[in-house]
C-alpha atoms as a PDB file:
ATOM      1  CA  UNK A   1       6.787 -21.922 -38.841  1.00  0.00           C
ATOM      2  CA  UNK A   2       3.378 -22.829 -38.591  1.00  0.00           C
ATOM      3  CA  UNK A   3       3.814 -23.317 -34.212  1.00  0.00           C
ATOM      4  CA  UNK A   4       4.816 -19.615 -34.740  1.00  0.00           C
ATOM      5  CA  UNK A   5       2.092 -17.977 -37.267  1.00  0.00           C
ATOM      6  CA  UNK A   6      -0.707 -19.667 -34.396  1.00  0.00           C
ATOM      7  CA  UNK A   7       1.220 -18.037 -31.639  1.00  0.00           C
ATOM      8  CA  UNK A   8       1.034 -14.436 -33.203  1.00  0.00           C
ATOM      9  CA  UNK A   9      -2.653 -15.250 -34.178  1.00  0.00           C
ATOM     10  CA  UNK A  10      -3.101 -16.033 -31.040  1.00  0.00           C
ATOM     11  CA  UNK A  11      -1.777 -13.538 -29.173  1.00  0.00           C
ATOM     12  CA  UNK A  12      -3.282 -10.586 -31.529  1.00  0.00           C
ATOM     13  CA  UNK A  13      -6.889 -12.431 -30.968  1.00  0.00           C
ATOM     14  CA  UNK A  14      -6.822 -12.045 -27.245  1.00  0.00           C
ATOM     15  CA  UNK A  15      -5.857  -8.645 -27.112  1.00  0.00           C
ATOM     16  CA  UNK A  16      -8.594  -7.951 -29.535  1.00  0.00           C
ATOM     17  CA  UNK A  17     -11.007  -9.638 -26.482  1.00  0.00           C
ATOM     18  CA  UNK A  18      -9.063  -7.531 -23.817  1.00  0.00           C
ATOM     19  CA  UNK A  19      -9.297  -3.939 -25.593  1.00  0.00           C
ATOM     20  CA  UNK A  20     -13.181  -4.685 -26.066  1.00  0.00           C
ATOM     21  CA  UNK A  21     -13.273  -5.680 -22.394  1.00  0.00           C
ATOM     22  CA  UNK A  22     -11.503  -2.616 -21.226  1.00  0.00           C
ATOM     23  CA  UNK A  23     -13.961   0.083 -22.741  1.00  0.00           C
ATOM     24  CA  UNK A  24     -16.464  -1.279 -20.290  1.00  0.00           C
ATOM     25  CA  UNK A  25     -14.360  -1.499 -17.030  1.00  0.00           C
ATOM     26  CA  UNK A  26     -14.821   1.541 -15.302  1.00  0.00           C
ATOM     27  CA  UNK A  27     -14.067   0.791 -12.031  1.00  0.00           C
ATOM     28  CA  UNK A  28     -12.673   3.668  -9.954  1.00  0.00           C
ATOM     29  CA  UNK A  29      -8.735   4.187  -9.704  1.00  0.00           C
ATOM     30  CA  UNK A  30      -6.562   5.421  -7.245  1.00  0.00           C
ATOM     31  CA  UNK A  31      -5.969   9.232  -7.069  1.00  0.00           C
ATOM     32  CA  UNK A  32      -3.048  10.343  -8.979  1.00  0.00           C
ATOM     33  CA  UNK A  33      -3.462   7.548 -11.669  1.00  0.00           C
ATOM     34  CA  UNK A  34      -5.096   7.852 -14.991  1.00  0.00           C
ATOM     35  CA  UNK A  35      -5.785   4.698 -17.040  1.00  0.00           C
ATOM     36  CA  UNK A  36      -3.950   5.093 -20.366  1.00  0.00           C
ATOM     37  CA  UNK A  37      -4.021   1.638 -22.192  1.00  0.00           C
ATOM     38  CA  UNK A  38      -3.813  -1.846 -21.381  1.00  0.00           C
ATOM     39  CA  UNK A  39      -2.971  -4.918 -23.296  1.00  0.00           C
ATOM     40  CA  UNK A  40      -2.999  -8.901 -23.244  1.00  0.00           C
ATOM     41  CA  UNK A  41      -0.043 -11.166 -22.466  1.00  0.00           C
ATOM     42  CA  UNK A  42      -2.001 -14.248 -21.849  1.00  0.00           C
ATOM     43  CA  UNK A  43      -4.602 -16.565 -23.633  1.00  0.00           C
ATOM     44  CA  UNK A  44      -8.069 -16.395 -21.550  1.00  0.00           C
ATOM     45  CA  UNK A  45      -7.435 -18.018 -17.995  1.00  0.00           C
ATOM     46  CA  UNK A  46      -3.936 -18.637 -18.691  1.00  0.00           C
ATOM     47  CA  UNK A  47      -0.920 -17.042 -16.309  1.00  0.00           C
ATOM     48  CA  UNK A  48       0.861 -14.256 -17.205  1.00  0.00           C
ATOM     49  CA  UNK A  49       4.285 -13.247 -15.167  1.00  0.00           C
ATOM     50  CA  UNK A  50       6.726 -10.315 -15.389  1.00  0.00           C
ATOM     51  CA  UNK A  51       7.060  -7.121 -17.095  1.00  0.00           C
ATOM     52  CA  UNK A  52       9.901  -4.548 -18.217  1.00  0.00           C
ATOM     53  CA  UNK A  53       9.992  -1.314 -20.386  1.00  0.00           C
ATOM     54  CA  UNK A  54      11.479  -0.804 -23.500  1.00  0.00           C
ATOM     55  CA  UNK A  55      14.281   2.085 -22.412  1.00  0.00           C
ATOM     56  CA  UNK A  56      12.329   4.147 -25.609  1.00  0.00           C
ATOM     57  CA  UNK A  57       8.868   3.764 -23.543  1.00  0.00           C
ATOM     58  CA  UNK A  58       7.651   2.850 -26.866  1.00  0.00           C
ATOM     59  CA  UNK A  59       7.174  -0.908 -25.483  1.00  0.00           C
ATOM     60  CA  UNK A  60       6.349  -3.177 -22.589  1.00  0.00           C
ATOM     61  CA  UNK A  61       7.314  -6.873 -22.586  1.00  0.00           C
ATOM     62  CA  UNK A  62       6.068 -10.174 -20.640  1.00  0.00           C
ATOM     63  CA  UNK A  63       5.342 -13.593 -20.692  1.00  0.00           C
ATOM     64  CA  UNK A  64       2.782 -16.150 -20.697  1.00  0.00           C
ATOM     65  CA  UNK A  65       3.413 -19.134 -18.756  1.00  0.00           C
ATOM     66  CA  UNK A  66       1.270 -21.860 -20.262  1.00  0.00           C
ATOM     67  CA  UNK A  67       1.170 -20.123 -23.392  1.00  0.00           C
ATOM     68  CA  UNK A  68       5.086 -20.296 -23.584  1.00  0.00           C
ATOM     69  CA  UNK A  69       5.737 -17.178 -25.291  1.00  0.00           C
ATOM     70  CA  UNK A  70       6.804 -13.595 -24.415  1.00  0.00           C
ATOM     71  CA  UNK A  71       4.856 -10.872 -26.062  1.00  0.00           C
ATOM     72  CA  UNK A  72       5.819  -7.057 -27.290  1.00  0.00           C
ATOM     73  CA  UNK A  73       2.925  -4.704 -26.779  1.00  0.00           C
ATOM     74  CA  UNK A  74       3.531  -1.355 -28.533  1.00  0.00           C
ATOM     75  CA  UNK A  75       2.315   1.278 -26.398  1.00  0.00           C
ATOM     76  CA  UNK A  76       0.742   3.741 -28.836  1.00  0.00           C
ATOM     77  CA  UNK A  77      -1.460   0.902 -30.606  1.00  0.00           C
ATOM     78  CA  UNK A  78      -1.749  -1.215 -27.017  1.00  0.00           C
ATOM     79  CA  UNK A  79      -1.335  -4.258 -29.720  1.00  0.00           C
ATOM     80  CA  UNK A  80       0.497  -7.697 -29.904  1.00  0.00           C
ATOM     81  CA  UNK A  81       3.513  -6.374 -32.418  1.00  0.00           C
ATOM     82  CA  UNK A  82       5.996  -8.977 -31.349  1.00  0.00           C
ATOM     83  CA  UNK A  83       6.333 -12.652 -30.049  1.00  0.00           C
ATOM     84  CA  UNK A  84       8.674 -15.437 -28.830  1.00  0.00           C
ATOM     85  CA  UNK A  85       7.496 -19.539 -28.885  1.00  0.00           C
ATOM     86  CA  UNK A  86       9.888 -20.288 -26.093  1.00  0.00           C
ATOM     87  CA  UNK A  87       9.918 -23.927 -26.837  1.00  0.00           C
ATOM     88  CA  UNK A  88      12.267 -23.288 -29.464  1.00  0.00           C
ATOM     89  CA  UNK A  89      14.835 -22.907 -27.329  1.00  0.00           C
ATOM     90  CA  UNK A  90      13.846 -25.847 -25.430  1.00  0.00           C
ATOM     91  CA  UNK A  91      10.586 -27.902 -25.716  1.00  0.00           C
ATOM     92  CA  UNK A  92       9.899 -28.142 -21.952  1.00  0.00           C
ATOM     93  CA  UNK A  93      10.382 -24.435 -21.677  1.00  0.00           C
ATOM     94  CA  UNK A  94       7.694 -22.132 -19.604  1.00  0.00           C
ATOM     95  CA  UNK A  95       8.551 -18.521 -18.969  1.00  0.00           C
ATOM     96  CA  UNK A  96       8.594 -17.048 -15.673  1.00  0.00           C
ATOM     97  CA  UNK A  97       9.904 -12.988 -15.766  1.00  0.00           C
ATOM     98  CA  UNK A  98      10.613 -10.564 -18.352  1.00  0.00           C
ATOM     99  CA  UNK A  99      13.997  -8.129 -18.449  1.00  0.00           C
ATOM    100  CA  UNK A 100      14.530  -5.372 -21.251  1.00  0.00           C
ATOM    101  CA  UNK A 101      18.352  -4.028 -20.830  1.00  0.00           C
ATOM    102  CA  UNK A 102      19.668  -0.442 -21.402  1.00  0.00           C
ATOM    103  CA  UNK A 103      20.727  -1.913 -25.083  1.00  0.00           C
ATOM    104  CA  UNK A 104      16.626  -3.138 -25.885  1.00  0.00           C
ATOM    105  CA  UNK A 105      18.335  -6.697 -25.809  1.00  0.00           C
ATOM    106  CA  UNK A 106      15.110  -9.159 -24.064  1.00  0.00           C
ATOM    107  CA  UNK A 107      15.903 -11.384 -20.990  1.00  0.00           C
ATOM    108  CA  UNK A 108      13.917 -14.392 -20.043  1.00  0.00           C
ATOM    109  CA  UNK A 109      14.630 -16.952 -17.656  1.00  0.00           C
ATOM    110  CA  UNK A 110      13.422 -19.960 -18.211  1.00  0.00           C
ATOM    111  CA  UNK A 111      12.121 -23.177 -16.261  1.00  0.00           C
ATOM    112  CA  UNK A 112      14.813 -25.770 -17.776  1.00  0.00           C
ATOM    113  CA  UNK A 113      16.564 -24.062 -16.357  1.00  0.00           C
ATOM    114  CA  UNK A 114      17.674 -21.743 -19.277  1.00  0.00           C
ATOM    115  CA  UNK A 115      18.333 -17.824 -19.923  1.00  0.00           C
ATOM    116  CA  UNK A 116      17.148 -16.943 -22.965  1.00  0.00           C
ATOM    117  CA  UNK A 117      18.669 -13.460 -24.527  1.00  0.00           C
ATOM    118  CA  UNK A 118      16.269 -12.045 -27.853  1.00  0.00           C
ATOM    119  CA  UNK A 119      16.192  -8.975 -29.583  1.00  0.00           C
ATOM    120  CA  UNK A 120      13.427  -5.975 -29.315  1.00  0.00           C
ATOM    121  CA  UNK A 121      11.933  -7.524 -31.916  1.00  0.00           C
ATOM    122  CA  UNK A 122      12.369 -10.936 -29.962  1.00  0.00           C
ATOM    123  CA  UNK A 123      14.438 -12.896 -32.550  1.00  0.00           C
ATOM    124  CA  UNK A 124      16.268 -15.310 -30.443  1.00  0.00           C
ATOM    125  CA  UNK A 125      19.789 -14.269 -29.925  1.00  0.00           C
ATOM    126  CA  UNK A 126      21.333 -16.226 -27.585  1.00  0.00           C
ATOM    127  CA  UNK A 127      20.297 -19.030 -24.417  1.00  0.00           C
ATOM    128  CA  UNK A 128      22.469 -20.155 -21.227  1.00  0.00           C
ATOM    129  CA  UNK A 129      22.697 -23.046 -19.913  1.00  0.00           C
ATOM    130  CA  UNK A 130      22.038 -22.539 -15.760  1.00  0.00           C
ATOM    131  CA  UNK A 131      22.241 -25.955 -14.331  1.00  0.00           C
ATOM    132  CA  UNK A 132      25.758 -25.878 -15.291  1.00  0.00           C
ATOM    133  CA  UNK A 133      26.316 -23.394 -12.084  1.00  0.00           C
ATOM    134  CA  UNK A 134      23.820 -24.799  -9.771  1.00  0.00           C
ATOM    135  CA  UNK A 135      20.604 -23.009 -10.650  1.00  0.00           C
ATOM    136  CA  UNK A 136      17.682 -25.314 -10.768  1.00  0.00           C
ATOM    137  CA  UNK A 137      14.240 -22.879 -10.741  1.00  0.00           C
ATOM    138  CA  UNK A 138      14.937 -19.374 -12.196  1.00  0.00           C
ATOM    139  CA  UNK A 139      12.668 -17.105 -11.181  1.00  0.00           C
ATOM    140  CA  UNK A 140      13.878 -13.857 -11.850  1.00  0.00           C
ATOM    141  CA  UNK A 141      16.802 -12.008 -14.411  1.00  0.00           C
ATOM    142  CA  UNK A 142      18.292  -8.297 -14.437  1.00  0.00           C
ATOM    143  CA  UNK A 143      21.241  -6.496 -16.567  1.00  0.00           C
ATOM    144  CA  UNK A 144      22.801  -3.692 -14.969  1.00  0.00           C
ATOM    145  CA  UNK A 145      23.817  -1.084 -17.653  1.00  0.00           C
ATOM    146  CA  UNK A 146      27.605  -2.201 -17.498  1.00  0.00           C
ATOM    147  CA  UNK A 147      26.437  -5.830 -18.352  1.00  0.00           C
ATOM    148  CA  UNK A 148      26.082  -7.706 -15.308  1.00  0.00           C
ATOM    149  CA  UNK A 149      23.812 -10.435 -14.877  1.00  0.00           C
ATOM    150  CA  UNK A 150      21.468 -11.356 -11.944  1.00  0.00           C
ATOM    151  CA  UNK A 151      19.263 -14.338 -11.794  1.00  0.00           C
ATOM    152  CA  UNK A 152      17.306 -15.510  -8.833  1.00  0.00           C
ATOM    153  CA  UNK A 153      16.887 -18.816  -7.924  1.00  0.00           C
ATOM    154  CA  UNK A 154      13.699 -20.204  -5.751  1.00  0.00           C
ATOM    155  CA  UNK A 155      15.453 -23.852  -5.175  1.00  0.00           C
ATOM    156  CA  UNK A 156      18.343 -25.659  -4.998  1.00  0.00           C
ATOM    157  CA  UNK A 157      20.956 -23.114  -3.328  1.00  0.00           C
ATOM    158  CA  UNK A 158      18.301 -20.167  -3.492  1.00  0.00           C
ATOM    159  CA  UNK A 159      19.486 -16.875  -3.153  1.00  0.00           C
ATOM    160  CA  UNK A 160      20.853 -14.770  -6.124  1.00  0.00           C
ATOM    161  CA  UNK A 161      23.599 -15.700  -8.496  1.00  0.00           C
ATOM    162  CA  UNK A 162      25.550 -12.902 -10.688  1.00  0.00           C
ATOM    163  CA  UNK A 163      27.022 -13.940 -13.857  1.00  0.00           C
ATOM    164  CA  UNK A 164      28.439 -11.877 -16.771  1.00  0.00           C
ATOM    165  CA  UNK A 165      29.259 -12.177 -20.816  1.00  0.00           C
ATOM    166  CA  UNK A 166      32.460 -13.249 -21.791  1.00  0.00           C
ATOM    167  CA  UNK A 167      33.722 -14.170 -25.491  1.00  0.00           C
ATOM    168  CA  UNK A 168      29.810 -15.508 -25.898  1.00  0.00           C
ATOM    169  CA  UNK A 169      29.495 -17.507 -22.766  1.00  0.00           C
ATOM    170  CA  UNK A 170      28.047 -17.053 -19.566  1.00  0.00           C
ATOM    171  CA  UNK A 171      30.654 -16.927 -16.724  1.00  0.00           C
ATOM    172  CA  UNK A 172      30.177 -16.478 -13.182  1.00  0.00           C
ATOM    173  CA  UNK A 173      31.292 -13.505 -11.456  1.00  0.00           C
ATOM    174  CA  UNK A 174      33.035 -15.231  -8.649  1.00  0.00           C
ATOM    175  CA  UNK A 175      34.948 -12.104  -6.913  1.00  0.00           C
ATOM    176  CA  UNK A 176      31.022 -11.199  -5.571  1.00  0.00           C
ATOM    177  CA  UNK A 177      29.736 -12.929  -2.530  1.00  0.00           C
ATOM    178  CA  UNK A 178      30.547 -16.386  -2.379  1.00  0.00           C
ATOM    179  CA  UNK A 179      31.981 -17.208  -5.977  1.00  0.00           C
ATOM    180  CA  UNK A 180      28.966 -15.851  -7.604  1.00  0.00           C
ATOM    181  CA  UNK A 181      26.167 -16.204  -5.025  1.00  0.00           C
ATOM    182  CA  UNK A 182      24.785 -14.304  -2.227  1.00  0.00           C
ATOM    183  CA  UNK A 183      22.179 -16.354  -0.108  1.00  0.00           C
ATOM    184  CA  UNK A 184      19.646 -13.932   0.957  1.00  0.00           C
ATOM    185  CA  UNK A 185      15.882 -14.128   2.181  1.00  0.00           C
ATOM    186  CA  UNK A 186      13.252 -17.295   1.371  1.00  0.00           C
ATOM    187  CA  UNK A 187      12.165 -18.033  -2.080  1.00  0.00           C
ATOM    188  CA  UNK A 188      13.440 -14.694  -4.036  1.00  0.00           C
ATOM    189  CA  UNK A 189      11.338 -14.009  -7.527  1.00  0.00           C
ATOM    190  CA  UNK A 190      11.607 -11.442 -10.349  1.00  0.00           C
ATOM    191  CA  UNK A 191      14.544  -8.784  -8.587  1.00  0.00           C
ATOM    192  CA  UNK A 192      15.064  -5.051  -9.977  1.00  0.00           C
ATOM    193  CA  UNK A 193      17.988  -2.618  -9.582  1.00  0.00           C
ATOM    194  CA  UNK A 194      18.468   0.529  -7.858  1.00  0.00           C
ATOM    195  CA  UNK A 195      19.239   3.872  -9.619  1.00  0.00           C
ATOM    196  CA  UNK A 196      22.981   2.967  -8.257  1.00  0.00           C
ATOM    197  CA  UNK A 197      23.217  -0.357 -10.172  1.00  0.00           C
ATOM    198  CA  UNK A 198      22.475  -2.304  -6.808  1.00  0.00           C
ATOM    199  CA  UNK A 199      20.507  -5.306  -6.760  1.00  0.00           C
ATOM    200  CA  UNK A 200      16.647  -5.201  -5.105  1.00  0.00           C
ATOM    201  CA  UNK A 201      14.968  -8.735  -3.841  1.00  0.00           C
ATOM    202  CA  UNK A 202      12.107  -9.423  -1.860  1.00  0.00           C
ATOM    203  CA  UNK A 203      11.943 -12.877   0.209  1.00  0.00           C
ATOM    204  CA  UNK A 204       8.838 -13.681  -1.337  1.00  0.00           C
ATOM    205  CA  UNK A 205       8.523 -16.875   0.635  1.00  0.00           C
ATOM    206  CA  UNK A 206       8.398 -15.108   4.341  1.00  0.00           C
ATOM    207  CA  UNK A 207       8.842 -10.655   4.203  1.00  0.00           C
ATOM    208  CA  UNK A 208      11.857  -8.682   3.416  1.00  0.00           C
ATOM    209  CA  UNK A 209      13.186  -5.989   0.795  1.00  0.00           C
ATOM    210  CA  UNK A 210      16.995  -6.162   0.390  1.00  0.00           C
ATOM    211  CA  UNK A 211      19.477  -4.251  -1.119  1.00  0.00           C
ATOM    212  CA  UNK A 212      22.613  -5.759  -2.192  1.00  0.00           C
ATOM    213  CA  UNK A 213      25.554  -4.421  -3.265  1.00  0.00           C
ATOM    214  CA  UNK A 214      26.838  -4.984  -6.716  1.00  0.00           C
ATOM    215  CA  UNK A 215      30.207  -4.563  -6.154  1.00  0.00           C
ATOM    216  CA  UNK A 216      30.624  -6.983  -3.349  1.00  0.00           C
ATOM    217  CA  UNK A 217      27.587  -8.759  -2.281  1.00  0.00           C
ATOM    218  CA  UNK A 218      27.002  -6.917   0.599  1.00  0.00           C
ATOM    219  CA  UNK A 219      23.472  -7.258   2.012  1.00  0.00           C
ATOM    220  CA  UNK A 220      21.788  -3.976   3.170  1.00  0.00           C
ATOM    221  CA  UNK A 221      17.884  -4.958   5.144  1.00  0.00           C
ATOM    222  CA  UNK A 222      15.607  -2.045   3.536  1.00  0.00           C
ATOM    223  CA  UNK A 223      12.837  -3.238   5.121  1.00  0.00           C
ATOM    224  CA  UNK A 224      12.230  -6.561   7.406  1.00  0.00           C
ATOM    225  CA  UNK A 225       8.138  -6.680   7.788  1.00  0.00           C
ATOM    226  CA  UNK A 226       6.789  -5.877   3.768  1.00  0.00           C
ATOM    227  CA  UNK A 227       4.894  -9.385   3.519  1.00  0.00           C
ATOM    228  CA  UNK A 228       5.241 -11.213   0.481  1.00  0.00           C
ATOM    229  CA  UNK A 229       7.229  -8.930  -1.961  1.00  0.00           C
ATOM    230  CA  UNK A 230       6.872 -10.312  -5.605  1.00  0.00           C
ATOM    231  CA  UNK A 231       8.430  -8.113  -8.268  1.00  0.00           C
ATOM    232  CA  UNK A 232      10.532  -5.150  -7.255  1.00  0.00           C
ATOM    233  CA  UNK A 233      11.419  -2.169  -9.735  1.00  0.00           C
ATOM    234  CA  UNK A 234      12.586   1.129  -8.845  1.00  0.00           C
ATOM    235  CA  UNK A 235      12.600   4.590 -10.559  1.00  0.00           C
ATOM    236  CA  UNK A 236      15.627   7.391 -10.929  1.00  0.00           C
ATOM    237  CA  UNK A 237      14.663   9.006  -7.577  1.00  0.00           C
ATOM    238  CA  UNK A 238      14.809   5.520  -5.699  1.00  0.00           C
ATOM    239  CA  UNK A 239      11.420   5.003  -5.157  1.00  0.00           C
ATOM    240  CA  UNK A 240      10.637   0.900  -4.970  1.00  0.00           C
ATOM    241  CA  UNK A 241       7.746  -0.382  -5.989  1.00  0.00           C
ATOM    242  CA  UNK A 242       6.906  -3.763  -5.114  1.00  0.00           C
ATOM    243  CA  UNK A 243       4.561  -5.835  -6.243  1.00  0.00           C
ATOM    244  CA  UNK A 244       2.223  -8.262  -4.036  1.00  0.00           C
ATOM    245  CA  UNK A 245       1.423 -11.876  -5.449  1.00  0.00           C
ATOM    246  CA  UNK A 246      -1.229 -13.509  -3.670  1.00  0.00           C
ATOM    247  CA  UNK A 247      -2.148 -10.824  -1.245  1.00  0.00           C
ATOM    248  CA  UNK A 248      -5.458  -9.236  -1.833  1.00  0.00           C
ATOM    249  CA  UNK A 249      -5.335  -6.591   0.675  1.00  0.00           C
ATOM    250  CA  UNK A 250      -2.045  -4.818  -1.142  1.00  0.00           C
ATOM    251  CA  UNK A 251      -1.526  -4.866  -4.805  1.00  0.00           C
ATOM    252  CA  UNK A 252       1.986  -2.591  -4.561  1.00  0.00           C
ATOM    253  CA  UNK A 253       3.796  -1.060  -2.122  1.00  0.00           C
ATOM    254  CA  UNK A 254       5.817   2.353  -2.640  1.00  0.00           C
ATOM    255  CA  UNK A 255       9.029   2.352  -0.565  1.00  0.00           C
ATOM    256  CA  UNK A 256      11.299   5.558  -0.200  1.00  0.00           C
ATOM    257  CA  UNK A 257      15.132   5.133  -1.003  1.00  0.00           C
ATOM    258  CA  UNK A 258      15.094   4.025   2.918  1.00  0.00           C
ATOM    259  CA  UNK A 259      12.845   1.170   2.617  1.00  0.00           C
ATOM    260  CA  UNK A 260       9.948   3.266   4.411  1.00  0.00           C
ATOM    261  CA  UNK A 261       6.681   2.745   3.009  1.00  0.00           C
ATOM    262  CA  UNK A 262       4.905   5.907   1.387  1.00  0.00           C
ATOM    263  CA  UNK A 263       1.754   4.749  -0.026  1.00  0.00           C
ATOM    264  CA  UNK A 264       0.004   2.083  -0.931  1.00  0.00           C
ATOM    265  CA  UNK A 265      -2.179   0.787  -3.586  1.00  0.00           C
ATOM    266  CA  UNK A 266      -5.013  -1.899  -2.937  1.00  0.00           C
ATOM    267  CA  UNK A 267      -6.094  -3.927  -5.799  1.00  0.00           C
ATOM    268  CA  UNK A 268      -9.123  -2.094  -6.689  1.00  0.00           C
ATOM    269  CA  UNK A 269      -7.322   0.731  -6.908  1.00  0.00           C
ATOM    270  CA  UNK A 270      -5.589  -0.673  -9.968  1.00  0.00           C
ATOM    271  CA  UNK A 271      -8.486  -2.763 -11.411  1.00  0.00           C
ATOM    272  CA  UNK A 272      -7.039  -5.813 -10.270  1.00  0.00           C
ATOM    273  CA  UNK A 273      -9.237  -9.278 -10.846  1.00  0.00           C
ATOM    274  CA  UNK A 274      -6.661 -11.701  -9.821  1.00  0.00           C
ATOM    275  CA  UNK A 275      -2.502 -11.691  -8.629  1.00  0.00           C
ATOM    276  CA  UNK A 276      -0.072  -8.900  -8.617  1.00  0.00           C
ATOM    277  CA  UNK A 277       2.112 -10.779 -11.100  1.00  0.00           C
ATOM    278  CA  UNK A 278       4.119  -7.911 -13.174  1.00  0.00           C
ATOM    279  CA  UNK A 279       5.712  -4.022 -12.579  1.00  0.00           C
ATOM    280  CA  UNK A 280       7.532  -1.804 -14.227  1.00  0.00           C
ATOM    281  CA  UNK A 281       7.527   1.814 -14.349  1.00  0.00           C
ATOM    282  CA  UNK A 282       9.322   4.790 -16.382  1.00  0.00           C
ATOM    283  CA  UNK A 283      12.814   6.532 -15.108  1.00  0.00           C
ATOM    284  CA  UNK A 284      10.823   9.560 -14.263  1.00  0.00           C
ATOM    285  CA  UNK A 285       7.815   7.274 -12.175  1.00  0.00           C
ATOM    286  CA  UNK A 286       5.040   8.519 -15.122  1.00  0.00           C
ATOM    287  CA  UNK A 287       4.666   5.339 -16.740  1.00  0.00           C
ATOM    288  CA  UNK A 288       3.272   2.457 -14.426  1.00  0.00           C
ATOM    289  CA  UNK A 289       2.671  -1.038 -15.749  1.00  0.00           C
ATOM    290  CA  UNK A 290       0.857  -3.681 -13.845  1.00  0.00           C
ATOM    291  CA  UNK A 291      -0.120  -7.264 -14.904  1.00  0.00           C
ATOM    292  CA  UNK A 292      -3.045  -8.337 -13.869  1.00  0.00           C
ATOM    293  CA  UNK A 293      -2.072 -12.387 -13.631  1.00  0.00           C
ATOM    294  CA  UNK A 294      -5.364 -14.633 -14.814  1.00  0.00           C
ATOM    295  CA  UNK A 295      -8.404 -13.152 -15.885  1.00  0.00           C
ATOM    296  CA  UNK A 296     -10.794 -14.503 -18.279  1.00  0.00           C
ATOM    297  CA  UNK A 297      -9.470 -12.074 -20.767  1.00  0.00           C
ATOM    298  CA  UNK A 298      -6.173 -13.408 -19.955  1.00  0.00           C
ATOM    299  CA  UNK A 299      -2.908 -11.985 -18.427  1.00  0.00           C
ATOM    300  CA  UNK A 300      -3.676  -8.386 -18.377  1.00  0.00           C
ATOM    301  CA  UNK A 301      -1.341  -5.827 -18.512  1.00  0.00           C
ATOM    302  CA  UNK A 302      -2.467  -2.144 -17.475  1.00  0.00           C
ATOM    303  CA  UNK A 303      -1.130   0.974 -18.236  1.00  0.00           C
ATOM    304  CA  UNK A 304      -1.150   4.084 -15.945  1.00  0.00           C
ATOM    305  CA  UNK A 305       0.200   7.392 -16.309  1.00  0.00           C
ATOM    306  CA  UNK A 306       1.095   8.399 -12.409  1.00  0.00           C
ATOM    307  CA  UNK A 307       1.773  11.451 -10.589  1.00  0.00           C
ATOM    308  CA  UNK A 308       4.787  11.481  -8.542  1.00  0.00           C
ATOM    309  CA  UNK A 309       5.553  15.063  -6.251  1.00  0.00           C
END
C-alpha cells in the first residue's frame, strides 16, 4: 500500500513540474497544429514509452520504464488521475508500450516477459504468461475490436505472435501464419491496426512499414525505405503515423493508406527535447499525442489538436 500511495505522489508531483515547465515553452509548432495540453508519464530523466487513447478521448495512457508504472492522464485537467506499480504483477517487471482496447480494458506488455490486462482505472485484471509460447522481449501489444491479440517480439523468434482469450487463458491463434507467428522485418516495437482490423509494424531495427493481414498472416510491404519506424497508429481514413525513435531529423512520418509519405514532422515542429517514444491519435486525426521520451521534466506527453483536409 504504501509502494503505491509514493507512486501516485509521485507521479502527481512531476506533472506539477511539467505543467509549470510548459507555460514557458513557446517554441514554434508546425502549421496545422495547436498545442492543447501536455502531461508527465515519467519521473525527471527517467524513460517514458508508448501511448494509446481512451476510445471516450477523455484519457491518454503510458508508461514509465524505470519508474515501473503506467499512468492515466485525464485530458481536461492534463493531471495524473490514475496509476499502475507494475511490480505487482511481477517484481522484475519494467513496462515497455501502452494499448487501450475498444472495451477501455489497459494492455501492457511487460519485460518478464508478461501481458498485463487492467482496467481504465488500471486495477489489475488479469497477466499472461508469454514465455510459455516462445516470447522472450515484448515490445509491443494491440486488441483488435473482435478480441484478438498481437504482441511483438524484438528477440528470440522475433516477428509478431497473435493470441486470443479463451475461458480466461491466453491461447494462441494457430490457424494464422505459422501456428501463431508471422516473422516479419528486424526488431518490430509497439505495432497499431488499420481501420480494417489489419496489423501495422515497422522493422525498427533496419526500414519497413508492413501490413499484415489478420485473417491469415499475409504480409503486404507498405513501404520498404521509412528508416527506423518506432510506433505506428493509424486513424479511420488510413492515414499512418509513425513515430521515429532515435532519429533527430524526423519525429513522425504521415503515410497515405498506400504507404506513400504525405508530410512530415521534424522534432521541433513538435517541441521535441529527446526520442520519438509514444503516438496515438483520435478516429477522426484531431487529437495527436506524442511522448516526448527523457527530458528533465520527465517523459513528456504532448497534446495537439491537428488539422487533417
Amino acid at each position: 500500500m504504501r509502494c503505491r500511495e509514493k507512486i501516485k505522489l509521485t507521479a502527481r508531483t512531476v506533472l506539477a513540474i511539467g505543467c509549470i515547465w510548459c507555460l514557458f515553452n513557446l517554441s514554434t509548432l508546425a502549421v496545422g497544429l495547436e498545442l492543447i495540453g501536455s502531461g508527465i508519464v515519467s519521473s525527471p530523466s527517467r524513460s517514458a514509452r508508448g501511448l494509446s487513447l481512451s476510445p471516450d478521448l477523455k484519457s491518454v495512457y503510458g508508461t514509465g520504464i524505470q519508474d515501473r508504472w503506467l499512468v492515466k492522464i485525464d485530458l481536461a485537467s492534463q493531471k495524473v488521475v490514475a496509476t499502475a506499480d507494475l511490480t505487482q504483477v511481477d517484481p522484475e517487471a519494467y513496462g515497455k508500450a501502452v494499448w487501450v482496447d475498444s472495451q477501455g480494458d489497459v494492455w501492457a506488455p511487460l519485460t518478464e516477459p508478461i501481458l498485463a490486462v487492467y482496467s481504465a482505472d488500471l486495477q489489475l485484471k488479469a497477466s499472461y504468461d508469454l514465455s510459455a509460447y516462445g516470447v522472450v522481449a515484448p515490445e509491443g501489444a494491440v486488441v483488435s475490436v473482435d478480441g484478438e491479440v498481437y504482441v511483438t517480439d524484438r528477440k528470440g523468434r522475433g516477428g509478431v505472435y497473435k493470441f486470443r482469450v479463451e475461458d480466461g487463458k491466453l491461447v494462441p491463434a494457430t490457424e494464422w501464419g505459422t501456428n501463431g507467428h508471422v516473422s516479419v522485418g528486424n526488431d518490430l516495437r509497439q505495432p497499431g491496426l488499420s481501420p480494417d482490423g489489419d496489423l501495422l509494424v515497422g522493422s525498427f531495427g533496419g526500414s519497413g512499414v508492413y501490413l499484415i493481414n489478420a485473417a491469415d498472416g499475409e504480409i503486404k510491404v507498405l513501404n520498404e525505405t521509412i528508416r527506423e519506424p518506432f510506433h505506428l497508429v493509424a486513424d479511420a481514413s488510413g492515414r499512418i503515423y509513425v513515430a521515429h525513435y532515435g532519429r533527430y531529423d524526423v519525429a513522425v512520418s504521415v503515410l497515405k493508406n498506400d504507404g506513400s509519405i504525405e508530410m512530415t514532422w521534424r522534432p521541433a515542429d513538435l517541441q521535441m527535447q529527446t526520442e520519438t517514444a509514444g503516438i496515438a491519435v483520435s478516429a477522426d486525426g484531431s487529437v495527436l499525442c506524442v511522448l516526448d521520451q527523457r527530458t528533465g521534466q520527465g517523459g513528456v506527453v504532448r497534446i495537439f489538436k491537428a488539422k487533417n483536409d
